[in-house]
Protein backbone atom coordinates (compact mmCIF):
# COMPACT_ATOMS: atom_id res chain seq x y z
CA UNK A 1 113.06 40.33 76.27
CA UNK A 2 115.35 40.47 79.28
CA UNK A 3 116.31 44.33 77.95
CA UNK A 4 112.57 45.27 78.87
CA UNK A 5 111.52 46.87 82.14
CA UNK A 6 108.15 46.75 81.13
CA UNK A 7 105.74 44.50 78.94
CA UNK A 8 102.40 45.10 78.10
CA UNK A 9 100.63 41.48 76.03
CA UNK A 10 97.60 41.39 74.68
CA UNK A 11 95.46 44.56 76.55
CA UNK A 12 91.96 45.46 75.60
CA UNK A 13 90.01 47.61 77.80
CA UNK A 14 86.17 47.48 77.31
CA UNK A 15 84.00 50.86 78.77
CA UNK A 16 80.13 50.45 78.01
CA UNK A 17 79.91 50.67 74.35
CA UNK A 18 82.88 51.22 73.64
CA UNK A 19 86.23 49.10 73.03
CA UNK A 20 88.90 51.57 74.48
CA UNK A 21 91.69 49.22 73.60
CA UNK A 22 91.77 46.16 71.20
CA UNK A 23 94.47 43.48 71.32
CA UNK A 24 97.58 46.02 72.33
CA UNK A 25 100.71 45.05 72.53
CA UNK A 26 103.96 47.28 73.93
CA UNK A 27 107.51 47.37 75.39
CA UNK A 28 109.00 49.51 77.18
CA UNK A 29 113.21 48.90 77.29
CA UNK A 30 115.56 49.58 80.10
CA UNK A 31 117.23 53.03 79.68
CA UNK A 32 115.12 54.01 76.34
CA UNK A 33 112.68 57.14 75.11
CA UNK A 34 109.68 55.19 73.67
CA UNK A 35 107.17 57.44 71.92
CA UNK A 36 103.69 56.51 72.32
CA UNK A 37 101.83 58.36 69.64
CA UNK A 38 98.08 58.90 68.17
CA UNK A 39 95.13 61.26 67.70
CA UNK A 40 93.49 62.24 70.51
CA UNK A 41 90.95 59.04 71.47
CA UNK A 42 93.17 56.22 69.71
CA UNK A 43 93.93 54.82 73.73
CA UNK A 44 97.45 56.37 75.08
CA UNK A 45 95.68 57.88 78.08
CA UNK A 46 93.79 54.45 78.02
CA UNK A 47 96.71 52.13 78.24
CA UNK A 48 98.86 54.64 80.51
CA UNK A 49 96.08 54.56 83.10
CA UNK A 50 95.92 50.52 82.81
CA UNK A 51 99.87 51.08 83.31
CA UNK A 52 99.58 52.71 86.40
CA UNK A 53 97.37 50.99 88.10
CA UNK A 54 94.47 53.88 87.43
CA UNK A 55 92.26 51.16 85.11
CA UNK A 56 92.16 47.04 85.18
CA UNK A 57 92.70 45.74 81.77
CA UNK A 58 89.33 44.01 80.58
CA UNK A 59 92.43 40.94 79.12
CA UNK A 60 95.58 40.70 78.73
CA UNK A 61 98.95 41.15 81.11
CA UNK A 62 101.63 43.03 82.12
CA UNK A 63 105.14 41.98 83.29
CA UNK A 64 107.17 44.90 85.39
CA UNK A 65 111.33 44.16 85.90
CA UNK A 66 110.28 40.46 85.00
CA UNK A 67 107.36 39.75 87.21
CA UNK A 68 103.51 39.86 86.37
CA UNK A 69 101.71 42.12 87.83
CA UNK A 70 98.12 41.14 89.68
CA UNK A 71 96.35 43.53 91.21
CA UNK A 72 97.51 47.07 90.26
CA UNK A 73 96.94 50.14 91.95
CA UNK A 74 98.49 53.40 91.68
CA UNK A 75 99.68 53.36 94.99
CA UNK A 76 101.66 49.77 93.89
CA UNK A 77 102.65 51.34 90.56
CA UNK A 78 104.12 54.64 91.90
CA UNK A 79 106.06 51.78 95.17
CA UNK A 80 107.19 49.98 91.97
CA UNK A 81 109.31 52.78 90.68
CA UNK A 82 106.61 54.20 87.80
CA UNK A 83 105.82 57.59 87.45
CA UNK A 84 103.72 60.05 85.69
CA UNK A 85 103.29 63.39 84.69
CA UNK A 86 100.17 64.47 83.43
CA UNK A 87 98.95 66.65 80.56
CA UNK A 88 95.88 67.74 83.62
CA UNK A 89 98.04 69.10 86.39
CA UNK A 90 97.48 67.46 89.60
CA UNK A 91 98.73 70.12 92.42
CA UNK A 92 96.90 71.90 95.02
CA UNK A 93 96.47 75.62 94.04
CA UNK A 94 96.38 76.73 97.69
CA UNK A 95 99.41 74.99 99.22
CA UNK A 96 102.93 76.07 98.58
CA UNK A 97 105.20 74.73 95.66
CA UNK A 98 107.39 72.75 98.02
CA UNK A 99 104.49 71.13 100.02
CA UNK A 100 103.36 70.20 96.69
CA UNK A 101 106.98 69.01 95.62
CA UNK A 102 107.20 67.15 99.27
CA UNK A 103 103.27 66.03 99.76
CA UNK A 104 102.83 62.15 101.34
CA UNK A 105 107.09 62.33 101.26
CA UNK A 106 108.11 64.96 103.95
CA UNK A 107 111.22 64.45 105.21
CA UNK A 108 110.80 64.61 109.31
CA UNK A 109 113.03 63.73 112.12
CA UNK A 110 111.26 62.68 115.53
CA UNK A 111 107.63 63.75 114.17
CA UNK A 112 109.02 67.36 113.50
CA UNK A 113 109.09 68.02 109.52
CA UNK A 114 113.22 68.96 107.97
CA UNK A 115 111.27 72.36 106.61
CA UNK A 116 115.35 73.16 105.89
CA UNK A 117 116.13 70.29 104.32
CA UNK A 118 113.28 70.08 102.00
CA UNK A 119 113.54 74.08 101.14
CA UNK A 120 117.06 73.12 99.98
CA UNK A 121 115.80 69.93 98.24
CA UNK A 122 112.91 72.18 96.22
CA UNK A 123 115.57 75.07 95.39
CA UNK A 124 118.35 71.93 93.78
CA UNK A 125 115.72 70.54 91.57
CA UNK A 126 114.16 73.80 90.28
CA UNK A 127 117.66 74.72 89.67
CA UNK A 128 118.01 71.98 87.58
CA UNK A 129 115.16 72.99 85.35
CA UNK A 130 117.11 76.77 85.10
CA UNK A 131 114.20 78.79 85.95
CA UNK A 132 113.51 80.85 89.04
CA UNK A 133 110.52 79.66 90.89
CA UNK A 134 110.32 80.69 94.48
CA UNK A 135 109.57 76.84 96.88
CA UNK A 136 107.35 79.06 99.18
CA UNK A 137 104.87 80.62 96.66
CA UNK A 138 101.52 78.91 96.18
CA UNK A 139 100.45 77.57 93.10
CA UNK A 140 97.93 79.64 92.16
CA UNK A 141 100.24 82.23 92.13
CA UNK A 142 101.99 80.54 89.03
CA UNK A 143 101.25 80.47 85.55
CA UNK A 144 100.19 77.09 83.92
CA UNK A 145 103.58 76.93 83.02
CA UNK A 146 105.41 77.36 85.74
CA UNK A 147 102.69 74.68 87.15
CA UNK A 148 104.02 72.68 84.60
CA UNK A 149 107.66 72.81 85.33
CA UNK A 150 106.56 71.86 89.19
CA UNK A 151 104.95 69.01 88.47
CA UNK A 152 108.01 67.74 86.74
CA UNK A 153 110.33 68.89 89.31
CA UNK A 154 108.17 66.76 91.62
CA UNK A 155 109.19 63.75 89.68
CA UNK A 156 112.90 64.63 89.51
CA UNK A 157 112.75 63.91 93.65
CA UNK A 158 112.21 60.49 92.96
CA UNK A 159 114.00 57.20 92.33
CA UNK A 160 112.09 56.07 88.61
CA UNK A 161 112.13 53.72 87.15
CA UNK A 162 110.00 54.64 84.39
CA UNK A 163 108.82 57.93 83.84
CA UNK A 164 105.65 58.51 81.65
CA UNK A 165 105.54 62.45 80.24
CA UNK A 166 101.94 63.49 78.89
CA UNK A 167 102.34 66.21 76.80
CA UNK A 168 105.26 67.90 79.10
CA UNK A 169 106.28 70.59 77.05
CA UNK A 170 102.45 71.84 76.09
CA UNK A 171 102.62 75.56 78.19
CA UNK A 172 106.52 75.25 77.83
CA UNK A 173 108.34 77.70 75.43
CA UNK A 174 111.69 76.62 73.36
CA UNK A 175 113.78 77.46 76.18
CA UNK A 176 111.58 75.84 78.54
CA UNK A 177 111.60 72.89 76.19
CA UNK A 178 115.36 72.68 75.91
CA UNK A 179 115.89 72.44 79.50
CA UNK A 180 113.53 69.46 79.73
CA UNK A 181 115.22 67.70 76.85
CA UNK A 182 118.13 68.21 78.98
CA UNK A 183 116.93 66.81 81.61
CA UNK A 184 115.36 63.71 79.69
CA UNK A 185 118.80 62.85 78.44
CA UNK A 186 120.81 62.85 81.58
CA UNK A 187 117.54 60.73 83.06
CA UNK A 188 118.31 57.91 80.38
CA UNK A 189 121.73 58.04 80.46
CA UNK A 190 120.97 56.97 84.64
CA UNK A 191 118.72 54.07 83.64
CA UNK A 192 115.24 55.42 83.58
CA UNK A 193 112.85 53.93 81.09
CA UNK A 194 110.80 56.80 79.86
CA UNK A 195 107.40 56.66 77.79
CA UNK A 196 107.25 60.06 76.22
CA UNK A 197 103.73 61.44 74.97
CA UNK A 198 103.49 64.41 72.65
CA UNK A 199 101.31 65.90 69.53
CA UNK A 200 104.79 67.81 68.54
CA UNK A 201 106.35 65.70 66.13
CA UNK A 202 109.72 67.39 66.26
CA UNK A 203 110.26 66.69 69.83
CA UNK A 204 108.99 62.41 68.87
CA UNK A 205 112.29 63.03 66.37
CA UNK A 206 114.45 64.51 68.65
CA UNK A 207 113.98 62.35 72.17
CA UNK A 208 112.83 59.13 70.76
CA UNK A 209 114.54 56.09 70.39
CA UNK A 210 111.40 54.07 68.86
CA UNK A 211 107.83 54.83 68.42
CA UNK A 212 104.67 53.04 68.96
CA UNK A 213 101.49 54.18 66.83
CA UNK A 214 98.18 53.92 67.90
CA UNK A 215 94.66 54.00 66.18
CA UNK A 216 91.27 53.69 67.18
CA UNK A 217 92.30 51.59 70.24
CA UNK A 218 94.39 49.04 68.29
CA UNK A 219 98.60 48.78 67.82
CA UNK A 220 99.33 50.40 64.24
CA UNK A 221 103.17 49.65 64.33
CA UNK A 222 106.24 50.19 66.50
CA UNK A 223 109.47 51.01 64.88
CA UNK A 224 112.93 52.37 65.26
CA UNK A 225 112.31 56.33 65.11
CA UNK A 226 114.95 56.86 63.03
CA UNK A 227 113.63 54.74 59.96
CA UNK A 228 110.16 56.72 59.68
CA UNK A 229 109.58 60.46 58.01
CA UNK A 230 106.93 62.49 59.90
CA UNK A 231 104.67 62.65 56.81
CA UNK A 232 104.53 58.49 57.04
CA UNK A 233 104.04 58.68 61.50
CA UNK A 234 101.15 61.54 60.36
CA UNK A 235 99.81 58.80 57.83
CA UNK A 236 100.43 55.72 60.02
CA UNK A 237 98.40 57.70 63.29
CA UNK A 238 95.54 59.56 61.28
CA UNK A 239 94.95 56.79 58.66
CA UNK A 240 95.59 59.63 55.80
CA UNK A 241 97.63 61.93 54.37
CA UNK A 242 97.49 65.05 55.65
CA UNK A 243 98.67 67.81 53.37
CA UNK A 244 100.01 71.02 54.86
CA UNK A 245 99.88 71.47 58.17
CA UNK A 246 98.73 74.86 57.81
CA UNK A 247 96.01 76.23 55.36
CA UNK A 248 96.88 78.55 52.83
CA UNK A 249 95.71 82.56 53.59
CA UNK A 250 94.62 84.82 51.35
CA UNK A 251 94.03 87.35 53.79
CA UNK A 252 91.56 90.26 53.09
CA UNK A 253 92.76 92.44 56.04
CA UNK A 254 90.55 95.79 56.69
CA UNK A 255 90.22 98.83 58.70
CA UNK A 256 91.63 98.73 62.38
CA UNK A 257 89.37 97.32 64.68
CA UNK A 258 90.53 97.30 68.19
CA UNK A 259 92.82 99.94 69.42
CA UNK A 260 94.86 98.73 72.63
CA UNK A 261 96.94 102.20 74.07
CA UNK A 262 99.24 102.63 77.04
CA UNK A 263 97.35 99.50 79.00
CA UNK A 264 99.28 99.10 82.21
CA UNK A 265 98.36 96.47 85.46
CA UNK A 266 100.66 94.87 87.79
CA UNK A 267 101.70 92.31 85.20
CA UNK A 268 102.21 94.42 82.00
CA UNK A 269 103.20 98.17 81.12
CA UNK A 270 102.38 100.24 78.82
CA UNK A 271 100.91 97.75 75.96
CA UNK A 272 99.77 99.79 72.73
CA UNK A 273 98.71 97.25 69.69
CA UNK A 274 96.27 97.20 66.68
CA UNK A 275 94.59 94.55 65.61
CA UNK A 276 93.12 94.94 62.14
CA UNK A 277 89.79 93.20 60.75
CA UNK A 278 90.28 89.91 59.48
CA UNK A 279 93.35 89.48 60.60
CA UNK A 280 95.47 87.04 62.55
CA UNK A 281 97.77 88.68 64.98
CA UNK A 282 100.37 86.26 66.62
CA UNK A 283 101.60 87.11 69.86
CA UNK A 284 105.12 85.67 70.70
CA UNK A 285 107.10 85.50 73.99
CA UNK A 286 108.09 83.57 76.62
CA UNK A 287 106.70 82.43 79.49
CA UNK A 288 106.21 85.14 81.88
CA UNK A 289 106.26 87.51 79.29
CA UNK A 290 102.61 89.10 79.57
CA UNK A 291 100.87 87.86 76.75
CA UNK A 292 98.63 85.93 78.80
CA UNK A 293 97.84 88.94 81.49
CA UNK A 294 97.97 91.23 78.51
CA UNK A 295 95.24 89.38 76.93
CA UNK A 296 93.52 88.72 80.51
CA UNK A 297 93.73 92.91 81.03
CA UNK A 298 91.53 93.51 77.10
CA UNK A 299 89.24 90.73 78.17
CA UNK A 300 88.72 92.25 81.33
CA UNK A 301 89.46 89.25 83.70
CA UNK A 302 92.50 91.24 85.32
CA UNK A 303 92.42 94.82 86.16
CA UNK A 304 93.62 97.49 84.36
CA UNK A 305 95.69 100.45 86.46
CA UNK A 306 95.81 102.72 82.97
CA UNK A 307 95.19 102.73 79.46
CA UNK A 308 92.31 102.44 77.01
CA UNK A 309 90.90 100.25 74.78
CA UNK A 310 89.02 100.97 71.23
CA UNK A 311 86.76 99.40 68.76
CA UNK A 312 86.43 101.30 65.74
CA UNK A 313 87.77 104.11 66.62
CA UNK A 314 85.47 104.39 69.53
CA UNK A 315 86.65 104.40 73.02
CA UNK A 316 84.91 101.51 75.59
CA UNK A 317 84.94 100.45 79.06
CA UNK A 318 85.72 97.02 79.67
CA UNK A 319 86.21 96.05 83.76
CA UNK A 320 84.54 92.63 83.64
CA UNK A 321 84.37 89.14 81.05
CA UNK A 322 80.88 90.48 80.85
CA UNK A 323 81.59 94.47 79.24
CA UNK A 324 84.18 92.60 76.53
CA UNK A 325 81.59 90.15 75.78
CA UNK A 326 78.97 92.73 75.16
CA UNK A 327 81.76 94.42 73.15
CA UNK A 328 82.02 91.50 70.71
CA UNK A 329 85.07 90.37 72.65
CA UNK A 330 85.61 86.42 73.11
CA UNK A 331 88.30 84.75 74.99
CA UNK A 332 89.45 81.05 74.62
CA UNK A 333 91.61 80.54 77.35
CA UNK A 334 94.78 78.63 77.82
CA UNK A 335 93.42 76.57 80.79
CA UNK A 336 90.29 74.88 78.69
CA UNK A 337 89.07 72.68 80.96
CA UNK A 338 89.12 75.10 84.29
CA UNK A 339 88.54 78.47 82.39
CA UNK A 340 86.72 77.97 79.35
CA UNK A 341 84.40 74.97 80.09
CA UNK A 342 81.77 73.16 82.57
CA UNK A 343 82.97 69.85 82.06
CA UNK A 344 79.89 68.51 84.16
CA UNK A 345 77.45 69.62 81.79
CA UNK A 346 76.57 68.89 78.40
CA UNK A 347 78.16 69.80 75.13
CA UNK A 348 74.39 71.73 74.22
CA UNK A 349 75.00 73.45 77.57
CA UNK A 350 78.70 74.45 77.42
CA UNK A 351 77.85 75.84 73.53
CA UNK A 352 74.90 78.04 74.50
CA UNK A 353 75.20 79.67 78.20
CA UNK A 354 77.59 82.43 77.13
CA UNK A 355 75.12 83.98 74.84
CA UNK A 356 71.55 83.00 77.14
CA UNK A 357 71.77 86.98 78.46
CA UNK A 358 70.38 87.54 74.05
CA UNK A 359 67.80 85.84 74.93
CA UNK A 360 64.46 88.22 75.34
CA UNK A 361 62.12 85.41 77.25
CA UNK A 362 62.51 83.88 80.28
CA UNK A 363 62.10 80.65 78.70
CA UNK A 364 64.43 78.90 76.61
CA UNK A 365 63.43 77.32 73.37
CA UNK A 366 64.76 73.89 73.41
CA UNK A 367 63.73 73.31 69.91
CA UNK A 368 65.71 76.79 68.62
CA UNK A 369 68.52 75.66 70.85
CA UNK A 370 68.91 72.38 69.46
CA UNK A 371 68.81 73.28 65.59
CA UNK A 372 71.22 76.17 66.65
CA UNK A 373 73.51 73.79 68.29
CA UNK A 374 73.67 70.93 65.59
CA UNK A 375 74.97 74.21 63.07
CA UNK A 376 77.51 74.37 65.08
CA UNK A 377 78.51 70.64 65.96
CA UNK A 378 78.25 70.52 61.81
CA UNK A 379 80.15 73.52 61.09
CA UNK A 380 83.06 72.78 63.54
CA UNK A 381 82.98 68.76 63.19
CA UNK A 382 83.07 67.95 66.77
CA UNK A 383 83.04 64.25 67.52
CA UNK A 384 80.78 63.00 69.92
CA UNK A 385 78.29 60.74 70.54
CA UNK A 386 75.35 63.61 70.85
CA UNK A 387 74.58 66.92 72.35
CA UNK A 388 74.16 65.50 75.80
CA UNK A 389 77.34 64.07 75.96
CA UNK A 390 79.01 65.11 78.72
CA UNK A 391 81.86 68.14 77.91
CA UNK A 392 84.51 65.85 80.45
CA UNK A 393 84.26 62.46 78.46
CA UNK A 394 85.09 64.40 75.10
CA UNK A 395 88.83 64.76 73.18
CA UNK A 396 90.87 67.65 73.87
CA UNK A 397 90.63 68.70 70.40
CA UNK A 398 86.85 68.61 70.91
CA UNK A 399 87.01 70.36 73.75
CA UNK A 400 88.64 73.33 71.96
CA UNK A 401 85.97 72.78 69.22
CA UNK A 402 83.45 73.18 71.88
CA UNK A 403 84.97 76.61 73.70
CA UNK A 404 85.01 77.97 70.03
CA UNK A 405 81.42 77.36 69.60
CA UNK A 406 80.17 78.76 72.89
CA UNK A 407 82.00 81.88 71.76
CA UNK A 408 80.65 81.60 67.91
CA UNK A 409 77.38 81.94 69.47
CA UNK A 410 77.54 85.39 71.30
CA UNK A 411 78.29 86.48 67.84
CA UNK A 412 82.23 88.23 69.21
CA UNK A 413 84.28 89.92 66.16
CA UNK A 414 86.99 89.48 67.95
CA UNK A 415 88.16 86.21 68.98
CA UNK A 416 92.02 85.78 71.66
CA UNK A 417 93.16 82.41 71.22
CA UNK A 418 95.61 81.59 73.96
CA UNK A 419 97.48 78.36 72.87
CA UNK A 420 94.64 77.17 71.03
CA UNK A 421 96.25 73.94 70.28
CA UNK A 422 97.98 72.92 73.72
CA UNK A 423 97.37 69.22 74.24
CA UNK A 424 95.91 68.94 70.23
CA UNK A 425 96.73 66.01 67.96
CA UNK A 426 97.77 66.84 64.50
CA UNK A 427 94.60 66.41 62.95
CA UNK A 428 92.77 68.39 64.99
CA UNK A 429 95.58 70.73 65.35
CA UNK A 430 94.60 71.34 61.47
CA UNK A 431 91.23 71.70 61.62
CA UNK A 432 91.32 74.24 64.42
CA UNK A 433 93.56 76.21 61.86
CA UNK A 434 91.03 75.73 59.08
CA UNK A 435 88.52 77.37 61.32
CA UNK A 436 90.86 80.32 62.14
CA UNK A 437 91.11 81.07 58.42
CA UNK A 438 87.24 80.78 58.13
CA UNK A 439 86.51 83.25 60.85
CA UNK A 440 89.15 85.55 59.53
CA UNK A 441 87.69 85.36 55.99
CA UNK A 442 84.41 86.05 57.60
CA UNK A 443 85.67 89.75 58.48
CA UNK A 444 86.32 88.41 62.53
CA UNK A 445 89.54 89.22 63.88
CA UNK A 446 91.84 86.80 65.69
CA UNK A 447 94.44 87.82 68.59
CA UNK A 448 96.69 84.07 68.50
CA UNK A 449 99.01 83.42 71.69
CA UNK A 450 101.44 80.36 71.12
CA UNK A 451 104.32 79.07 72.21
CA UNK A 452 104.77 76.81 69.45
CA UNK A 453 107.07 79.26 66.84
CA UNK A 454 105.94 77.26 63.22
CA UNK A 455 102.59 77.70 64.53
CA UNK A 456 102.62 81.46 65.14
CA UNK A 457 105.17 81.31 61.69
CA UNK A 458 102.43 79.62 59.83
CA UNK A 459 99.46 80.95 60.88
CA UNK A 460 99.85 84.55 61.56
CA UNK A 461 99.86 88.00 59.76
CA UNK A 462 101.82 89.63 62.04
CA UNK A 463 103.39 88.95 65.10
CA UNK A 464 103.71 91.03 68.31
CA UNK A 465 106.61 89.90 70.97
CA UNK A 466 106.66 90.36 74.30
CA UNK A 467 109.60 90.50 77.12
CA UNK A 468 109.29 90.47 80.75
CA UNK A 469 105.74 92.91 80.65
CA UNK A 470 106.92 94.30 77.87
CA UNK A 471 105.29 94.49 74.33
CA UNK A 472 109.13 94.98 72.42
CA UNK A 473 108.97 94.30 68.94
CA UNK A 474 106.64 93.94 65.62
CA UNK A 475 107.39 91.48 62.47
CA UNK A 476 105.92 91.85 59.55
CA UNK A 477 106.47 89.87 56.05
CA UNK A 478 110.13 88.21 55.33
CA UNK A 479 110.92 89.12 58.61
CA UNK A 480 108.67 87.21 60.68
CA UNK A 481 111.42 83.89 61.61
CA UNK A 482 112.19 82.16 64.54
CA UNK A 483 115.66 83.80 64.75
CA UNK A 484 113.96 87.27 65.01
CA UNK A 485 111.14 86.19 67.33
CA UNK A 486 113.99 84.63 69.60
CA UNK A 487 115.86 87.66 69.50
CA UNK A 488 113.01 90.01 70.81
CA UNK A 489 111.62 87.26 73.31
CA UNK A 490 114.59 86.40 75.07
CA UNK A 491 116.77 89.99 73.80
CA UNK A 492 119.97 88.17 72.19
């Protein structure tokens, strides 16, 4: 095993209750792309925090460049040459993008900071990911995206070793995407060991030069990449077969029901769209493009300068969350965790405080609340342990479940999913795509923002694209394809 940088032997993890990880084995080779797949709750965040030095393993050991490792940390991990970047962002929304790039590694000469040096060091590495991000703009300022492509830049100023990617490419569009496969390839032709985490199967295929499953805490199998289909990695990680990845429609699509006309802000102009009843409308572009702050504008979190909005025909004022949601309007946000949930409270709590202002009494009937609740928890099939679980502790695929529900309770018509599968495994991925055809069939309309071009493909009626503010194109029928989406979006 001299070839192997890192060695994991025999890990199991033990929480209260609950056996994290059984009996793992894993091995990481010098200059290699090792996929590390599994649903959501089968133990890759589990055994990449134990690799970093963020968890002790309950048994087992781990051998780094040939030595065993005692006493991890994350500060010893990250001294050791092993780095991470997270699915959950982990930058400081009010500082700039290069003292986030630079933070606990300034470059300084006599106790005064190289504020040159390090401007010039942020603008090289951004320039390698080909996108224009300014070093001096906070990150709040920035879409998740562009968060995104900080974080990784952050990681491209250091000497890895190994370089662990959770679900990199999650807010990323194709282009986006292609520069970071770029970048992964010129990282292992230099050496670096990289452990590469992702729900999208294509990118397992195209990076990977072997893949380890996980299920339910325990090693499935690791193999060469290249001598598995993705119908037997879907089988080997969810225990089943799958079927389609997306659910036959049979659309019954009605009567217009919102009206969007001339809606202008500082982020989009001049938007007109329809969205009809029971429909799914896909909205395509890349990032930067407006869907998001389009979306933002109807649902009233952003400002609108001009323009109206419509529902049935019927002119309404929306300035606030608050006017949409009395509108029937629902929004699940890109950003679950920070936008659509309170992950210190409950799961009974996170379904049901959208829709307490219907309630007539002061008072809130625990007993109505509850029975309400478990229609939902059965309806959606979220996994948890109960209602009081905490909203942090769950899945991300449960999360999503969760944000649907709180919204399936104020009753809304009209539902904006933006990315509603970022961070998703397949299985879920599915079942969040079952319940879009439900709702649709139920005469609710869906407004569907993705990134992810077989999902808008295979999910959608029509599909609205959007360029730089700019709402530039409609596809309808045989003509809805990923060359004619790329050709609006990016204007070939």
């Amino acid at each position: 095993m001299s070839d192997c940088i890192l060695q994991l032997q025999n890990i199991s993890k033990n929480f209260p209750g609950v056996k994290a990880l059984n009996n793992v084995n894993f091995d990481l080779r010098r200059g290699e792309v090792h996929a590390l797949c599994g649903e959501n709750g089968a133990g890759k965040s589990t055994l990449i925090k134990i690799i970093t030095g963020a968890l002790e393993p309950t048994d087992g050991q781990i051998i780094f460049d040939g030595n065993i490792v005692t006493k991890n940390d994350p500060t010893k991990s990250i001294n050791s040459g092993i780095f991470t970047i997270y699915q959950e962002l982990n930058l400081l929304p009010a500082m700039s993008v290069m003292d986030n790039m630079f933070m606990g590694k300034e470059i300084a000469h006599n106790g005064l900071l190289r504020k040159k040096e390090m401007l010039q060091a942020c603008k090289d590495v951004i320039g390698e990911l080909g996108v224009e991000i300014n070093p001096k703009s906070l990150i709040r300022d920035l879409s998740v995206a562009y968060q995104q492509l900080v974080e990784i830049a952050k990681v491209l100023l250091e000497d890895s070793k190994v370089l662990i990617m959770d679900e990199p490419t999650a807010p990323l569009t194709e282009n986006e995407t292609e520069v970071l496969f770029r970048i992964i390839d010129k990282l292992k032709e230099k050496g670096v060991s990289i452990i590469y985490i992702s729900h999208k199967l294509d990118e397992i295929f195209r990076l990977s030069d072997r893949t380890t499953v996980l299920r339910d805490g325990e090693h499935i199998k690791t193999m060469d990449t290249c001598d598995v289909t993705k119908e037997e990695l879907i089988r080997l990680m969810i225990g089943r077969e799958l079927g389609d990845q997306y659910p036959m429609r049979t659309p019954e699509i009605g009567a217009p029901l919102l009206q969007v006309t001339g809606l202008t802000n500082h982020r989009v102009r001049d938007i007109s769209l329809t969205l009809k009843k029971g429909e799914i409308l896909g909205v395509a572009g890349l990032v930067g493009s407006g869907r998001t702050e389009m979306a933002r504008a109807v649902f009233g979190a952003d400002k609108k300068q001009s323009g109206t909005i419509a529902l049935n025909g019927t002119e309404i004022t929306v300035k606030s969350p608050q006017d949409a949601i009395r509108q029937g309007i629902g929004l699940i946000p890109e950003d679950r965790k920070h936008q659509g949930l309170l992950l210190g409270q409950t799961i009974r709590m996170n379904m049901t405080f959208g829709s307490l202002r219907n309630d007539k009494h002061l008072l809130i009937n625990k007993k109505k609340e509850t029975t309400f609740c478990k229609e939902l928890w059965n309806k959606l099939n979220i996994r948890g342990a109960s209602l009081m679980q905490k909203v942090a502790s769950l899945s991300g695929g449960n999360q999503q479940k969760v944000v649907l529900a709180k919204w399936l309770a104020t009753e809304c018509d009209i539902l904006i999913f933006d990315e509603p599968t970022r961070g998703i495994d397949v299985g879920a991925k599915r079942e969040i795509y079952t319940l879009m055809n439900q709702l649709s069939g139920e005469g609710k309309s869906v407004l569907m923002i993705s990134s992810e071009m077989p999902e808008l493909i295979g999910m959608s009626d029509r599909i609205i694209v959007f360029r730089e503010g700019e709402l530039v194109g409609e596809l309808t029928g045989d003509d809805i394809s990923q060359e004619n989406i790329l050709k609006l979006a990016a204007n070939y």
